[in-house]
PDB file of N, CA and C in Angstrom:
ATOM      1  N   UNK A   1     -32.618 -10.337 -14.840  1.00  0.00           N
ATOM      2  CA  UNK A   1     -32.198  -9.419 -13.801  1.00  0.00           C
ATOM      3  C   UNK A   1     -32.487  -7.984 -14.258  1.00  0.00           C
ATOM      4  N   UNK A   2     -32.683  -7.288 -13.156  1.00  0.00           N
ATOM      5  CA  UNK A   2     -33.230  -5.513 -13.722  1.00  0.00           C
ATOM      6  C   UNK A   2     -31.904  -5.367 -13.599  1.00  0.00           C
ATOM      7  N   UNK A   3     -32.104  -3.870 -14.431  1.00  0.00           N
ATOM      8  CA  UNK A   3     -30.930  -3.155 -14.840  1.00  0.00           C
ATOM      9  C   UNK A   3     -30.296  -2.483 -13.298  1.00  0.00           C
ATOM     10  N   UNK A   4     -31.766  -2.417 -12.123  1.00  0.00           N
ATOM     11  CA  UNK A   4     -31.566  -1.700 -10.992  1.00  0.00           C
ATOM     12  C   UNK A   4     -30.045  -2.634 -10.208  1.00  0.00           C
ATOM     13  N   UNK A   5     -30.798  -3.861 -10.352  1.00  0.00           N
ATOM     14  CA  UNK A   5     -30.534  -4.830 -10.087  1.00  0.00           C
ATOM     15  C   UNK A   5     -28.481  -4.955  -9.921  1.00  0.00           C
ATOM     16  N   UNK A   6     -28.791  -5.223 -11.504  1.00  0.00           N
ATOM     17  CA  UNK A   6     -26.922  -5.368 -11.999  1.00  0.00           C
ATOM     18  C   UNK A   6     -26.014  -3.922 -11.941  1.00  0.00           C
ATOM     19  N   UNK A   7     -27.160  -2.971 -11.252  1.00  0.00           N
ATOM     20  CA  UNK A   7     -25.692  -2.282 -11.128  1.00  0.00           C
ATOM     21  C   UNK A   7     -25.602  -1.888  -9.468  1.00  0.00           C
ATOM     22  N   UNK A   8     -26.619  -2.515  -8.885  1.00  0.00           N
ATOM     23  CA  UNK A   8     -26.389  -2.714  -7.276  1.00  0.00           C
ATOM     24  C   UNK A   8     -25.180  -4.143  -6.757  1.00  0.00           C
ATOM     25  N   UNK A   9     -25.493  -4.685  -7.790  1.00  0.00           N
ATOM     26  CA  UNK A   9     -24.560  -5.985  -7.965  1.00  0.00           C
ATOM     27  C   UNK A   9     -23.250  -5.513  -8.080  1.00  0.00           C
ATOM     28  N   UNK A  10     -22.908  -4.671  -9.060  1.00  0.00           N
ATOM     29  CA  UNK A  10     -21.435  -3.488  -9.655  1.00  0.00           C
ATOM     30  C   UNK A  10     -21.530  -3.375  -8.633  1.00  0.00           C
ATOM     31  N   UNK A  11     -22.072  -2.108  -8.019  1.00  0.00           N
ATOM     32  CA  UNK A  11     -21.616  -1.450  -6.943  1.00  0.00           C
ATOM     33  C   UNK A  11     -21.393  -2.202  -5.678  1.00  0.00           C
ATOM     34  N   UNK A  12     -21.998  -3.133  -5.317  1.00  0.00           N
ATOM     35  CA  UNK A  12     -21.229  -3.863  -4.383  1.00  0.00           C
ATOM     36  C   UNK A  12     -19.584  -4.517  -4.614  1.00  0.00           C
ATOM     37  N   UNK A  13     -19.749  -5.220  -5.968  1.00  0.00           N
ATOM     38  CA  UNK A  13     -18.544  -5.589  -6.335  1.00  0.00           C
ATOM     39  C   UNK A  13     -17.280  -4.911  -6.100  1.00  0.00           C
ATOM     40  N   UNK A  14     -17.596  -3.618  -6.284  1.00  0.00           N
ATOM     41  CA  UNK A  14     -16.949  -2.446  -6.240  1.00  0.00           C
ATOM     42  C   UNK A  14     -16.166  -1.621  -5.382  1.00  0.00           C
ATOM     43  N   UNK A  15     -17.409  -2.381  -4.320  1.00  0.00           N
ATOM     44  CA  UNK A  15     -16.965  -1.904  -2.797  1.00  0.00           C
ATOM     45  C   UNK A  15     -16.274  -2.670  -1.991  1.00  0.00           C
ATOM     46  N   UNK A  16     -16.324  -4.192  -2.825  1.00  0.00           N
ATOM     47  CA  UNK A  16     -15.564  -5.014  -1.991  1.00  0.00           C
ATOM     48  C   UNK A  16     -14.283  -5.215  -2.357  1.00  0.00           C
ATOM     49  N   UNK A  17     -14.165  -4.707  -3.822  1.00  0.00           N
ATOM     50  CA  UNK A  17     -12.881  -4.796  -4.245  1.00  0.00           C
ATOM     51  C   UNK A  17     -11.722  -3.494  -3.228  1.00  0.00           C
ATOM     52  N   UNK A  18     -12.354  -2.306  -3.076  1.00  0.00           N
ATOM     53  CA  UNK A  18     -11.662  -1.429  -2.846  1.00  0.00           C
ATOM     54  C   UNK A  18     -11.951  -1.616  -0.856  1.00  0.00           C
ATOM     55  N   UNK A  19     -12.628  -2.539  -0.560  1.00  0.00           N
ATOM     56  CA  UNK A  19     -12.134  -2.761   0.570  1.00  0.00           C
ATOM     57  C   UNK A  19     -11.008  -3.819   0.762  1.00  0.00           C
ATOM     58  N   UNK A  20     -10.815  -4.654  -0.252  1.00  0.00           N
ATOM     59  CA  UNK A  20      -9.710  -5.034  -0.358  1.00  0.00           C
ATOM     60  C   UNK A  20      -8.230  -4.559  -0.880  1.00  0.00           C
ATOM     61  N   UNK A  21      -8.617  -3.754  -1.248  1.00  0.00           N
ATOM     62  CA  UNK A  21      -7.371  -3.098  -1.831  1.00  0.00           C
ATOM     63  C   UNK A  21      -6.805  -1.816  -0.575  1.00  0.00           C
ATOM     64  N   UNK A  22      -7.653  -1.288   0.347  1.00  0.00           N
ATOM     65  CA  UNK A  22      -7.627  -0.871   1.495  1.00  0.00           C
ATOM     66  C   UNK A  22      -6.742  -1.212   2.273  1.00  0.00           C
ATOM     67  N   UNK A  23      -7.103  -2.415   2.763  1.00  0.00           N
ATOM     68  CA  UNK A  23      -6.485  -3.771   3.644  1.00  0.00           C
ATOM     69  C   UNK A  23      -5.284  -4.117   2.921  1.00  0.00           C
ATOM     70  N   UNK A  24      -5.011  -3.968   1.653  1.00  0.00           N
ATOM     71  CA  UNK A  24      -3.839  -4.360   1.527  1.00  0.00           C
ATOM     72  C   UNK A  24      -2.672  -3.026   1.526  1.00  0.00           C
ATOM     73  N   UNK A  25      -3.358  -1.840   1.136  1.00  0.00           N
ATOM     74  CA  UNK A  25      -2.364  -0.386   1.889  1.00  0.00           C
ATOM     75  C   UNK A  25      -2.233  -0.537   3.348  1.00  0.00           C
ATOM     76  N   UNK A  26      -3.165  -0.651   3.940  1.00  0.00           N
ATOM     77  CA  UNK A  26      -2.990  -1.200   5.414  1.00  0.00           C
ATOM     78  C   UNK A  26      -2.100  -1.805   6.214  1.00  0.00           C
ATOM     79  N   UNK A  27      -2.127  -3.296   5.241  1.00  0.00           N
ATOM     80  CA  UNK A  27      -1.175  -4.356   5.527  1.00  0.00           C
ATOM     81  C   UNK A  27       0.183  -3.781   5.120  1.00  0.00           C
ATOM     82  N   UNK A  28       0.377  -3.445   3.963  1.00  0.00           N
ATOM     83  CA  UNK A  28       1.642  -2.638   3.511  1.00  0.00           C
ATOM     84  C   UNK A  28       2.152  -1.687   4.549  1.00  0.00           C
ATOM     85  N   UNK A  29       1.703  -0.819   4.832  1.00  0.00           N
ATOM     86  CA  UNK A  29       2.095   0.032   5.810  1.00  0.00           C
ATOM     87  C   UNK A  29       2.539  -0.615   7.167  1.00  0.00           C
ATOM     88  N   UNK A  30       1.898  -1.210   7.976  1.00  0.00           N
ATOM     89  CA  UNK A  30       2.127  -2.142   8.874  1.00  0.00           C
ATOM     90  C   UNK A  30       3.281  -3.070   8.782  1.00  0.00           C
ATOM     91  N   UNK A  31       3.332  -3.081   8.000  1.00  0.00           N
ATOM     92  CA  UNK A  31       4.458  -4.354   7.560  1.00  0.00           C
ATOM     93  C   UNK A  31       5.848  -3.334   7.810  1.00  0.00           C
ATOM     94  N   UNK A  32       5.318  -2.359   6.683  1.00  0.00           N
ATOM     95  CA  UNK A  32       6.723  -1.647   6.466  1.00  0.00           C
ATOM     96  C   UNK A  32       7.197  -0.551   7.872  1.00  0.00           C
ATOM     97  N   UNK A  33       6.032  -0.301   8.602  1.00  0.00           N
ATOM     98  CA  UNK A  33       7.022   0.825   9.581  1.00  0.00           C
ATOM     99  C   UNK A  33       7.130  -0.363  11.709  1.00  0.00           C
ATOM    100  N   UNK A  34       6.147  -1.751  11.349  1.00  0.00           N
ATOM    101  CA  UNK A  34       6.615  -2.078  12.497  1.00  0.00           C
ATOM    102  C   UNK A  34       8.182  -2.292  12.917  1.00  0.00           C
ATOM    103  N   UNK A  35       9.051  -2.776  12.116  1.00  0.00           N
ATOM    104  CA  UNK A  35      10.529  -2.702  12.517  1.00  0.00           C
ATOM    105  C   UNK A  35      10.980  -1.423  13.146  1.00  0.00           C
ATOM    106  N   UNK A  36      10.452  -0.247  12.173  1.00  0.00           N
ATOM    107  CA  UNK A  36      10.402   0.974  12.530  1.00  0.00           C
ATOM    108  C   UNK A  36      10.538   1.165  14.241  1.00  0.00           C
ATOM    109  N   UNK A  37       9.082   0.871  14.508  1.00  0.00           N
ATOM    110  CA  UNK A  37       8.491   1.066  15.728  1.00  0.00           C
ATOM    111  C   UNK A  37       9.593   0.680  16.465  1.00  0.00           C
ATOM    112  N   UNK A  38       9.583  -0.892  16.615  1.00  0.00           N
ATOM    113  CA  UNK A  38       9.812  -1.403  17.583  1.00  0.00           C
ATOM    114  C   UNK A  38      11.177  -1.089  17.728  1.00  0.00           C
ATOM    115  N   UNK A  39      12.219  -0.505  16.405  1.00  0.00           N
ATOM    116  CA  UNK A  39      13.442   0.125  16.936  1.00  0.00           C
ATOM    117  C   UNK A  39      13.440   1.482  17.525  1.00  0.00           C
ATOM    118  N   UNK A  40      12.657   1.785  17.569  1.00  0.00           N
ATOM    119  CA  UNK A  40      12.395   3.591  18.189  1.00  0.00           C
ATOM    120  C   UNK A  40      11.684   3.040  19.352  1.00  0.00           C
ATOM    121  N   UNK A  41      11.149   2.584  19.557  1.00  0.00           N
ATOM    122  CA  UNK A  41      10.543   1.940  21.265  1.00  0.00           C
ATOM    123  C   UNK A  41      12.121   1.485  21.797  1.00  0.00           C
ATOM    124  N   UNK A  42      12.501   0.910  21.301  1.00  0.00           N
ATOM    125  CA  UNK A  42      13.927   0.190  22.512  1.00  0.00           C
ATOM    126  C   UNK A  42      14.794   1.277  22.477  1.00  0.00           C
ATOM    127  N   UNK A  43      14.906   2.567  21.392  1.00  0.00           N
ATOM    128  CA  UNK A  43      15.667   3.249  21.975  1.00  0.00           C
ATOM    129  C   UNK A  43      14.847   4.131  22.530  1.00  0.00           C
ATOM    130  N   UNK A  44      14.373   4.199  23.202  1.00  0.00           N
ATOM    131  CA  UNK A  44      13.641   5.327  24.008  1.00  0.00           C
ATOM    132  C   UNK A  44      13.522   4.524  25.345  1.00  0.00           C
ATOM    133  N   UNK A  45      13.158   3.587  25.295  1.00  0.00           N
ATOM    134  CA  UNK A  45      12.545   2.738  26.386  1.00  0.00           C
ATOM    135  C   UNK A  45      13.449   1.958  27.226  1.00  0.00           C
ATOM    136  N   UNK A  46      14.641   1.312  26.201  1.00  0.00           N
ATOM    137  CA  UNK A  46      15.279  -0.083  26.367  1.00  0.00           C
ATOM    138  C   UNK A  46      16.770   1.020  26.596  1.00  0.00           C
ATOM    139  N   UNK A  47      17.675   0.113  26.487  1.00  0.00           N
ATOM    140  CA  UNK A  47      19.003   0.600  26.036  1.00  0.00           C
ATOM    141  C   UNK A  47      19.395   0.849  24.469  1.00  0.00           C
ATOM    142  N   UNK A  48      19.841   1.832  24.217  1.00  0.00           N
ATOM    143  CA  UNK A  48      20.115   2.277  22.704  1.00  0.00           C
ATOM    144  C   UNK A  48      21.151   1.506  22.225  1.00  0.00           C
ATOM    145  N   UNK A  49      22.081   1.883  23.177  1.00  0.00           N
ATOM    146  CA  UNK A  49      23.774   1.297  22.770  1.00  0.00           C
ATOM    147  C   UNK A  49      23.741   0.216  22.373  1.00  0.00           C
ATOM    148  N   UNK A  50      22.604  -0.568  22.829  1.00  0.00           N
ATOM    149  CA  UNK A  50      22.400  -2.449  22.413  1.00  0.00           C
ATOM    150  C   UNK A  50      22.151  -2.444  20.305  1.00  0.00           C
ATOM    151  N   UNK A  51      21.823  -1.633  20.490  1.00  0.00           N
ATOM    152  CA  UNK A  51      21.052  -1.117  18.882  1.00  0.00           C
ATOM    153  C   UNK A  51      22.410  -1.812  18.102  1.00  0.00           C
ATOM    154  N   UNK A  52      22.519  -2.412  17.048  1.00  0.00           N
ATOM    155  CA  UNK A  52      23.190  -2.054  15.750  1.00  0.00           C
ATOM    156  C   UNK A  52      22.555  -0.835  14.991  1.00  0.00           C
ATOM    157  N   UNK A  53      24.044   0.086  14.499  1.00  0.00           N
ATOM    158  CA  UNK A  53      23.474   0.848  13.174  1.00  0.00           C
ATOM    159  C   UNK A  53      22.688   0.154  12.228  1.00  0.00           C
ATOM    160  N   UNK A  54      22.982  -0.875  11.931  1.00  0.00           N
ATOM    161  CA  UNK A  54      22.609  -1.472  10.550  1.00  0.00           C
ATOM    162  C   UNK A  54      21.521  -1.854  10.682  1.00  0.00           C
ATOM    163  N   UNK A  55      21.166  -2.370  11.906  1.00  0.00           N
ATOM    164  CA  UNK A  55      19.384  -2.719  12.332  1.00  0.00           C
ATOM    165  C   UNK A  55      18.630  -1.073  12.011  1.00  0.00           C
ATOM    166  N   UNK A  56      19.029  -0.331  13.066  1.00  0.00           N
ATOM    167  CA  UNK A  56      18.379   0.716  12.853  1.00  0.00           C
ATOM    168  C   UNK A  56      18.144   1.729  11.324  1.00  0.00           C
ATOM    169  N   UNK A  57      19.299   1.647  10.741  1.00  0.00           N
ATOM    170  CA  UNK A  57      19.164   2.147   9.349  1.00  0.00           C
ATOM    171  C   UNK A  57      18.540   1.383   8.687  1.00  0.00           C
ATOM    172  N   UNK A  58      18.784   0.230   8.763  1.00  0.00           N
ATOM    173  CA  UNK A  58      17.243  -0.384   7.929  1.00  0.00           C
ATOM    174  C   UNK A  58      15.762  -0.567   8.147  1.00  0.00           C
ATOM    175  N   UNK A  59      15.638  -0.595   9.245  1.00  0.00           N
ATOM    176  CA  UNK A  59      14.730  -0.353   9.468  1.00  0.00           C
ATOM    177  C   UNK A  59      13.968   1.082   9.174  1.00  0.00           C
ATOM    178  N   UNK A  60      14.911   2.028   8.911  1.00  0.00           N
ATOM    179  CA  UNK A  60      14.703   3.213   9.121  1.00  0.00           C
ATOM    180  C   UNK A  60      13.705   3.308   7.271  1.00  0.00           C
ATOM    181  N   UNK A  61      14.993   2.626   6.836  1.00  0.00           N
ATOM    182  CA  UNK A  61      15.208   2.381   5.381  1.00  0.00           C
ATOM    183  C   UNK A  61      13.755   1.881   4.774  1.00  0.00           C
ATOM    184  N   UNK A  62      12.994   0.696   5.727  1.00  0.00           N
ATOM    185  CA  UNK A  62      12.295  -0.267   5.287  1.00  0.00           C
ATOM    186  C   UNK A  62      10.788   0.697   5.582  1.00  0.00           C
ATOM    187  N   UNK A  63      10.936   1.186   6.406  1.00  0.00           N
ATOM    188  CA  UNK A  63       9.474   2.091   7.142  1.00  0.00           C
ATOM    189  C   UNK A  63       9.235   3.187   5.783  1.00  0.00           C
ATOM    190  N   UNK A  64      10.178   3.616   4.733  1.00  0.00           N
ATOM    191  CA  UNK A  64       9.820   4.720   3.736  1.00  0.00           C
ATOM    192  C   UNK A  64       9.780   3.604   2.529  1.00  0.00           C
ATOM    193  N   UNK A  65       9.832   2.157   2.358  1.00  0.00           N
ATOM    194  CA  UNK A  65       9.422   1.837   0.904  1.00  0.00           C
ATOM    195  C   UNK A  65       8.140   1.866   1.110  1.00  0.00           C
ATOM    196  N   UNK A  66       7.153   2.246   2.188  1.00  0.00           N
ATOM    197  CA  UNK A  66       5.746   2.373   1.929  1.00  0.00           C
ATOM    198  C   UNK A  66       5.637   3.146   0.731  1.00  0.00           C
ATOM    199  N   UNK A  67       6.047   4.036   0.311  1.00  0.00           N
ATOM    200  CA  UNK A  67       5.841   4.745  -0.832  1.00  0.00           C
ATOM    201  C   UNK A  67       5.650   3.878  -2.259  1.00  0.00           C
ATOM    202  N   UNK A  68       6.422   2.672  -2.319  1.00  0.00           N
ATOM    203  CA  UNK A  68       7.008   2.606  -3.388  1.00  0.00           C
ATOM    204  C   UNK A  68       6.035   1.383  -3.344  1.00  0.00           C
ATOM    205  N   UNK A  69       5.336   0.522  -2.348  1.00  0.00           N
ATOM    206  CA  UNK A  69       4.202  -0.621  -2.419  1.00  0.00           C
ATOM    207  C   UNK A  69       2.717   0.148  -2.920  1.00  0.00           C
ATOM    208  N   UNK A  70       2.775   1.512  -2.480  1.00  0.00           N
ATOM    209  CA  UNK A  70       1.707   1.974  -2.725  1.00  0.00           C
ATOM    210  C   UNK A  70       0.831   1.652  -4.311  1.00  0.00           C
ATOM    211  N   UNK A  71       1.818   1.958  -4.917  1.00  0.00           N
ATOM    212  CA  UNK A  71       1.059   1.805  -6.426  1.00  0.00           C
ATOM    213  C   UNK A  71       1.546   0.567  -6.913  1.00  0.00           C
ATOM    214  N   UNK A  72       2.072  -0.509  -6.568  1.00  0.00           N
ATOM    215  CA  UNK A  72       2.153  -1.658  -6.627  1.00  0.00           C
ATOM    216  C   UNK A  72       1.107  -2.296  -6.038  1.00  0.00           C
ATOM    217  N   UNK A  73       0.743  -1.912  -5.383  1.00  0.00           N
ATOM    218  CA  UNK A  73      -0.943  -2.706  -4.588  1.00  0.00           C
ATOM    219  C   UNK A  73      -1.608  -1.967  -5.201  1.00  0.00           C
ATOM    220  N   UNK A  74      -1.987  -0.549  -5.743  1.00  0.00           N
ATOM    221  CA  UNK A  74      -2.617  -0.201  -6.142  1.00  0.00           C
ATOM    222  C   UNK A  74      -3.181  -0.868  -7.957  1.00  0.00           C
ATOM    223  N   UNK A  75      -2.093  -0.971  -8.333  1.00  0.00           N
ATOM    224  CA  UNK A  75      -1.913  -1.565  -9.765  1.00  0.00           C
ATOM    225  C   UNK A  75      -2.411  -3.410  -9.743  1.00  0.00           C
ATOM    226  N   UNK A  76      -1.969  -3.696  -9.055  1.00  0.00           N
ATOM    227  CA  UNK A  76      -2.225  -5.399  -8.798  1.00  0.00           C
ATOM    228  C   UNK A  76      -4.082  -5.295  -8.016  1.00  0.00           C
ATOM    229  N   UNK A  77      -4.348  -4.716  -7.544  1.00  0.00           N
ATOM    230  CA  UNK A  77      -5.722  -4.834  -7.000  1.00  0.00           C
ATOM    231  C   UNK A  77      -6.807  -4.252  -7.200  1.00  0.00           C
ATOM    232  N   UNK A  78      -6.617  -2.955  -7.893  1.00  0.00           N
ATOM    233  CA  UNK A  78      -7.468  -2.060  -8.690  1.00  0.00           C
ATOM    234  C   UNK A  78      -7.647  -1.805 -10.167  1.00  0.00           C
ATOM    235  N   UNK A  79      -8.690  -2.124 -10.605  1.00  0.00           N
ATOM    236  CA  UNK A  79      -9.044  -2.636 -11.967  1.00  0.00           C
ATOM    237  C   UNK A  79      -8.886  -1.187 -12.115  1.00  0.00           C
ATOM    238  N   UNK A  80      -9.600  -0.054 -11.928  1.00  0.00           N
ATOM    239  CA  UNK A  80      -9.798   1.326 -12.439  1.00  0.00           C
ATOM    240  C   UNK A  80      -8.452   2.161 -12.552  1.00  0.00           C
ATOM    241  N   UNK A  81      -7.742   1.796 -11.172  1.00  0.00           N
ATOM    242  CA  UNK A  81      -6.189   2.438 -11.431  1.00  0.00           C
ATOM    243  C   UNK A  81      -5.358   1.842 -12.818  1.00  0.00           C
ATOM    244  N   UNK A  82      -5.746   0.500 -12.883  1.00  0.00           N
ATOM    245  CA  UNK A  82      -4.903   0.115 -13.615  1.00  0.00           C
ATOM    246  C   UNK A  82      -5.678   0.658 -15.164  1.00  0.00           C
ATOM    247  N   UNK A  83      -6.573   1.210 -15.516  1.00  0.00           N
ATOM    248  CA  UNK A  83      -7.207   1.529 -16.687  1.00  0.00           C
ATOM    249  C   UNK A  83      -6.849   2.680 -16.693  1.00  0.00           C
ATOM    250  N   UNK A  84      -7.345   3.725 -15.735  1.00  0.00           N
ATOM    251  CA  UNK A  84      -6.372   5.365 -15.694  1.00  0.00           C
ATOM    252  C   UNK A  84      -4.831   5.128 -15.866  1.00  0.00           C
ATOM    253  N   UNK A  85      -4.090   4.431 -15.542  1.00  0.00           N
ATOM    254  CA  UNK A  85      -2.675   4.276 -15.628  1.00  0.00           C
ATOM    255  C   UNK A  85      -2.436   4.078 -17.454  1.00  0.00           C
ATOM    256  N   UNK A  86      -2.929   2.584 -17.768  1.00  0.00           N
ATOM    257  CA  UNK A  86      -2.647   2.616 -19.016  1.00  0.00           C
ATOM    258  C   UNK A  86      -3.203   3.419 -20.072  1.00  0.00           C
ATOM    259  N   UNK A  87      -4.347   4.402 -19.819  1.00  0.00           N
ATOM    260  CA  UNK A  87      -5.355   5.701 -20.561  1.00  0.00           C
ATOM    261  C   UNK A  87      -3.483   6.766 -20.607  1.00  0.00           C
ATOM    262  N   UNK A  88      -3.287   6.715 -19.395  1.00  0.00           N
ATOM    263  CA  UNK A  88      -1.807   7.579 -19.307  1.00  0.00           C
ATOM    264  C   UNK A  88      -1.012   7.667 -19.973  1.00  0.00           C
ATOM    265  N   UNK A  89      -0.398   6.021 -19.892  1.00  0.00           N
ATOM    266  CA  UNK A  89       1.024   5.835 -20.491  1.00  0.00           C
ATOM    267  C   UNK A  89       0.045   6.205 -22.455  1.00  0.00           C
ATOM    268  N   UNK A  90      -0.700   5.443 -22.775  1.00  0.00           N
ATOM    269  CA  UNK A  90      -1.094   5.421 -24.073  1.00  0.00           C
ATOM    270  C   UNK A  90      -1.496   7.350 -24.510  1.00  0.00           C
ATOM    271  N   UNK A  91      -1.586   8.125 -24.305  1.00  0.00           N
ATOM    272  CA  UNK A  91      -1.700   9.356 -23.829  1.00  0.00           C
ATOM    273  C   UNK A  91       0.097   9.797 -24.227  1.00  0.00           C
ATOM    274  N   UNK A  92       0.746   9.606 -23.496  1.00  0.00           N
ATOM    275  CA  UNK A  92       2.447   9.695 -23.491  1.00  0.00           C
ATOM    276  C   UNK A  92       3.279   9.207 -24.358  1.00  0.00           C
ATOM    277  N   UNK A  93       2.768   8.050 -25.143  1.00  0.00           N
ATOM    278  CA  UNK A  93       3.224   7.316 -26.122  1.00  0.00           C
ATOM    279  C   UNK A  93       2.939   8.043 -27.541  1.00  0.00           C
ATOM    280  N   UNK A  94       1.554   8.612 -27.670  1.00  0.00           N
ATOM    281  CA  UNK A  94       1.605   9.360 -28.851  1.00  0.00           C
ATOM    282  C   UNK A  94       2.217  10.758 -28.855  1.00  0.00           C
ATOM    283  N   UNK A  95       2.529  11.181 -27.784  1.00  0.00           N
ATOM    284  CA  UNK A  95       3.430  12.709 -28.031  1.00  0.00           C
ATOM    285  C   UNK A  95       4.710  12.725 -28.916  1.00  0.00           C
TER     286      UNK A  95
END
């Protein structure tokens, strides 16, 4: 194989990884603010009063751990994050 070769090969690899890792911020997000939605649609739309607090605060609750999947998908699906991350911590460890 040419050298042209194996690193058109990389770079595809590359691209498919981080289109997967895309799709899974995607999916994350989606996941986390549809409860969201669909409790802010019924109170706008529907009757509110039907609402529980406790539905709505969690939901409210569940729509901001997007933050916190972020680098959890990022770490589980990205080879390079996860090499800058541990370049980091090892970086922090010798201070």
């Amino acid at each position: 194989m040419l050298a042209s070769e194996k690193q058109a090969m990389k770079r595809k690899q590359e691209e498919v990884q981080l289109v997967i890792t895309s799709l899974g911020l995607v999916l994350a997000f989606v996941v986390s603010w549809t409860p969201y939605g669909i409790v802010s649609f019924y109170t706008v739309f529907g009757n509110p009063d039907t609402i529980n607090p406790i539905i709505s605060r969690t939901s409210a609750w569940f729509a901001k751990t997007v933050v916190v999947w972020n680098p959890i998908i990022y770490a589980l699906l990205s080879k390079s994050f996860r090499q800058k991350a541990e370049q980091l911590v090892r970086c922090s460890d010798a201070s």
